[in-house]
C-alpha atoms as a PDB file:
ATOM      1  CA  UNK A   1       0.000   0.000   0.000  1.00  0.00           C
ATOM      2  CA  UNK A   2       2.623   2.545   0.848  1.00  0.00           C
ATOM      3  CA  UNK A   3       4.345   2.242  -3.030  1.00  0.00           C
ATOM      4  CA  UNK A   4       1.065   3.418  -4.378  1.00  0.00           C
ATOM      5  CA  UNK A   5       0.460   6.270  -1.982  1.00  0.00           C
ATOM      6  CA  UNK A   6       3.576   7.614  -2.852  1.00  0.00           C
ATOM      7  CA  UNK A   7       3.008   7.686  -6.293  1.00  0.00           C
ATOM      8  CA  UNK A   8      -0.259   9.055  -6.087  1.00  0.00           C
ATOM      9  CA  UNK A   9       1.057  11.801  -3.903  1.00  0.00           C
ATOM     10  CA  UNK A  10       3.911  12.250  -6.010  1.00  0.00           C
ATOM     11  CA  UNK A  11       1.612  12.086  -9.394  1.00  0.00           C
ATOM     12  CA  UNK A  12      -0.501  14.545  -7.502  1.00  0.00           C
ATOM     13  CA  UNK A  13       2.300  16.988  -6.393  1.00  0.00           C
ATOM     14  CA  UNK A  14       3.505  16.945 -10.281  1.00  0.00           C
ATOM     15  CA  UNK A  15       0.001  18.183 -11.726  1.00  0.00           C
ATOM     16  CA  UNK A  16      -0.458  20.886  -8.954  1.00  0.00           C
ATOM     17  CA  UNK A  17       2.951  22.666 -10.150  1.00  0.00           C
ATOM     18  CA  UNK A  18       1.681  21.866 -13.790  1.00  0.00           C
ATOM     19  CA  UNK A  19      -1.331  23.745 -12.954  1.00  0.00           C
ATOM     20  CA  UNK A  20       0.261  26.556 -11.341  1.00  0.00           C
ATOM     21  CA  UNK A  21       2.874  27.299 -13.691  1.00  0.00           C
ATOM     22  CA  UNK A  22       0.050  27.268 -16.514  1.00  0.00           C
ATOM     23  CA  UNK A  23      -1.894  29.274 -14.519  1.00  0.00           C
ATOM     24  CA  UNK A  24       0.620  32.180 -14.125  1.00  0.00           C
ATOM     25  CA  UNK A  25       0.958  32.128 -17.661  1.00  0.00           C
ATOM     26  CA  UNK A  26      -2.722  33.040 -18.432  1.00  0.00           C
ATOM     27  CA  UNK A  27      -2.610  35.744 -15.718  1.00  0.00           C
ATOM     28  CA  UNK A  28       0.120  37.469 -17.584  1.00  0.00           C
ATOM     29  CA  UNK A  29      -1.631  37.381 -20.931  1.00  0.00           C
ATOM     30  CA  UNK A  30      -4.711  38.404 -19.288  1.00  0.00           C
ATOM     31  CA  UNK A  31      -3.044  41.548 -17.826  1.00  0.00           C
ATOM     32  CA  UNK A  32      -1.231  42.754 -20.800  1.00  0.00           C
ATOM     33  CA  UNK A  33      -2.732  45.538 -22.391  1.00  0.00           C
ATOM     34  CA  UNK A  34      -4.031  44.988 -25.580  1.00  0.00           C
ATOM     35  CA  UNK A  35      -3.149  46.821 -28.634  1.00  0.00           C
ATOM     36  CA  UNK A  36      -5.756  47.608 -31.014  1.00  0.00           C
ATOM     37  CA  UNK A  37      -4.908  46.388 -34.726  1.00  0.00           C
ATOM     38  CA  UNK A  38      -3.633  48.932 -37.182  1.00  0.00           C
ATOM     39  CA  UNK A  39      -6.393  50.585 -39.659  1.00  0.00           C
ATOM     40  CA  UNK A  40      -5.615  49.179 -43.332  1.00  0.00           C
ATOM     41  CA  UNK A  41      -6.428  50.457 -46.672  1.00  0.00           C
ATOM     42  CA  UNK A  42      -9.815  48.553 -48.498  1.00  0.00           C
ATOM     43  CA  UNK A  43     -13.559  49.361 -49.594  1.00  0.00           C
ATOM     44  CA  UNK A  44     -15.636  49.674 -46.630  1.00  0.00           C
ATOM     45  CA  UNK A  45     -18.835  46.955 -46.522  1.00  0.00           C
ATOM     46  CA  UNK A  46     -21.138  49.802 -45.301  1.00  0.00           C
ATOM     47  CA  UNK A  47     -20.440  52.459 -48.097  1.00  0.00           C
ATOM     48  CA  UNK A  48     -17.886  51.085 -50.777  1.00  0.00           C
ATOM     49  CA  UNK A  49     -15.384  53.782 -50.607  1.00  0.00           C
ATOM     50  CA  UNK A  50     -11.782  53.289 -50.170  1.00  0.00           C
ATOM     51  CA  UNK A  51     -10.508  54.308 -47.220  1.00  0.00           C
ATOM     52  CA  UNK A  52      -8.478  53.086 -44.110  1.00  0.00           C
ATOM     53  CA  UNK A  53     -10.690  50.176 -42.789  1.00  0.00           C
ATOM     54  CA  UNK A  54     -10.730  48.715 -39.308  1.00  0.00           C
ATOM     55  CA  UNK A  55     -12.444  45.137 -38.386  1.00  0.00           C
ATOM     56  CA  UNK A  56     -16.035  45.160 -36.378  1.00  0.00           C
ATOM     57  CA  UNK A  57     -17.417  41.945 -35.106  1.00  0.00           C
ATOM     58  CA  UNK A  58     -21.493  42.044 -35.812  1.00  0.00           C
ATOM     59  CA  UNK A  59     -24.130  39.636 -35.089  1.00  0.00           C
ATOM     60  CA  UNK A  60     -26.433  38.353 -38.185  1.00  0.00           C
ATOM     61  CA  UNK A  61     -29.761  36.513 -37.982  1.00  0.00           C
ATOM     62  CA  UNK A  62     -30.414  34.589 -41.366  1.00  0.00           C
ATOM     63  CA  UNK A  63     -33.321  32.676 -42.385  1.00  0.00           C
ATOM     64  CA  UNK A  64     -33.993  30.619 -44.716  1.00  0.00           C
ATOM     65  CA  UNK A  65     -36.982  27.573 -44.645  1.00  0.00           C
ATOM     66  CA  UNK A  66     -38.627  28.901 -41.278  1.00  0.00           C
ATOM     67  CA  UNK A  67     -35.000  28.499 -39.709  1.00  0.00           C
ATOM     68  CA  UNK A  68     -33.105  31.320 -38.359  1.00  0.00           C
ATOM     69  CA  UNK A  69     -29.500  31.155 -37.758  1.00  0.00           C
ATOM     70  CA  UNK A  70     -27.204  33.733 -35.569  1.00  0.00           C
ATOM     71  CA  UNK A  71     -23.967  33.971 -36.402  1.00  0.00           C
ATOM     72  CA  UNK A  72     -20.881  36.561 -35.456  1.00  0.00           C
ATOM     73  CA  UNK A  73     -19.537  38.507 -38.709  1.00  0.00           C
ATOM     74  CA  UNK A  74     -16.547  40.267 -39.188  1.00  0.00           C
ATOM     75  CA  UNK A  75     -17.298  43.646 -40.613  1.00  0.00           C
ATOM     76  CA  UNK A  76     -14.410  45.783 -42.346  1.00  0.00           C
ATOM     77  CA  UNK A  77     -15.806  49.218 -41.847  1.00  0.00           C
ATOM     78  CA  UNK A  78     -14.189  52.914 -42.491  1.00  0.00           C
ATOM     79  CA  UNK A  79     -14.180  55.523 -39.437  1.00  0.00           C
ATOM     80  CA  UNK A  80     -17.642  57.251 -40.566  1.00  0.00           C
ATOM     81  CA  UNK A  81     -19.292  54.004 -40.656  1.00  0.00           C
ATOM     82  CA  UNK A  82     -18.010  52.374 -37.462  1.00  0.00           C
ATOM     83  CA  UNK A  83     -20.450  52.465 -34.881  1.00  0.00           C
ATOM     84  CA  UNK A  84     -20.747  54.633 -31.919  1.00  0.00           C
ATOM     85  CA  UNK A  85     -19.369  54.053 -28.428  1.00  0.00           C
ATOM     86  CA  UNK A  86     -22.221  55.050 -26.001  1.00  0.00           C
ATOM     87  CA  UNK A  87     -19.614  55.994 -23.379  1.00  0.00           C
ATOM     88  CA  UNK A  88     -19.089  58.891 -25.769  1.00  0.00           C
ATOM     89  CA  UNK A  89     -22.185  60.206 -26.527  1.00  0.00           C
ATOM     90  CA  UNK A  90     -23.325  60.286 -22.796  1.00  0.00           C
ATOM     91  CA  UNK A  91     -20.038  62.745 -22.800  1.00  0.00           C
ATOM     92  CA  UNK A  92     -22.090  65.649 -24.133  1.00  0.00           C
ATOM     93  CA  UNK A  93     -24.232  66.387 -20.892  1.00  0.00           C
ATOM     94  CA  UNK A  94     -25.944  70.144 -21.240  1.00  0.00           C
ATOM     95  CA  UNK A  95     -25.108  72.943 -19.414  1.00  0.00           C
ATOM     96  CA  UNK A  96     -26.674  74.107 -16.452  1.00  0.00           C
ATOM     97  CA  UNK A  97     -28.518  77.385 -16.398  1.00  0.00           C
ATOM     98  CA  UNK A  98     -28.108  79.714 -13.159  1.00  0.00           C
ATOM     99  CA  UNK A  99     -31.355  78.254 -11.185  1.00  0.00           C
ATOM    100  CA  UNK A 100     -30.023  74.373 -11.601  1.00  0.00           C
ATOM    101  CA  UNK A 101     -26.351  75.529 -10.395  1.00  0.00           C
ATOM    102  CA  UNK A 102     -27.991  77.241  -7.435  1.00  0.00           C
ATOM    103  CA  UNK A 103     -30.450  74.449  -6.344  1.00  0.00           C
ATOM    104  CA  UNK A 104     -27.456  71.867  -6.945  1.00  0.00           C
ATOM    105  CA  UNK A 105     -25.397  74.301  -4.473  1.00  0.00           C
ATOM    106  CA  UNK A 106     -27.843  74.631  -2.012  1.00  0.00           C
ATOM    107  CA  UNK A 107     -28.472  70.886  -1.611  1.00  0.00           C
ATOM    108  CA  UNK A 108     -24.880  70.271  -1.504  1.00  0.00           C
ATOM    109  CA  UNK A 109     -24.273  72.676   1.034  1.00  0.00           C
ATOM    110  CA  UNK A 110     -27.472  71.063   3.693  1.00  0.00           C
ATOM    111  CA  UNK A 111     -25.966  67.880   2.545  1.00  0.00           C
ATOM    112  CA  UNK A 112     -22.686  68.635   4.415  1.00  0.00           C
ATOM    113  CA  UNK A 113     -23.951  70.743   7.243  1.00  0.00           C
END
């Protein structure tokens, strides 16, 4: 009994440091940055001009005999046709007029006292 719990423990001990080592490895590639991939010169799918292209994954539905398929396609698109990040268009937040400033002052102010 004691030859095979040593080579259980030892098998054991082996795919534990396997598993670490591996493990470390995907950490690192996980916390490099990223670098996005360099525009290239092509027609662009949305509006057929030539122009420096980057890639855009999109989902498509298909269907075809009363079956619909979904599918991820790789778009090459120009910078007027890519879409829209939504982080920047919440960026343009209107001004406040006098009377919002002085309401958002006084509430900050009985906020603190």
């Amino acid at each position: 009994m004691g030859l095979f719990d040593n080579r259980f423990a030892s098998k054991n001990a082996a795919m534990s440091r396997a598993f670490s080592i591996d493990s470390e490895k995907d950490k690192q590639k996980r916390n490099s940055p990223r670098e996005p991939a360099a525009p290239k010169m092509g027609i662009c799918d949305k509006c057929h001009k030539e122009a420096l292209l980057r890639s855009y994954r999109t989902r498509e539905m298909s269907v075809s005999d009363g079956a619909a398929s979904f599918g991820t396609v790789v778009k090459h698109l120009c910078e007027d046709c890519a879409p829209r990040s939504k982080r920047f268009e919440d960026a343009n937040v209107p001004a406040m007029d006098k009377k919002q400033v002085k309401n958002l002052m006084k509430f900050a102010k009985k906020g603190l006292l």
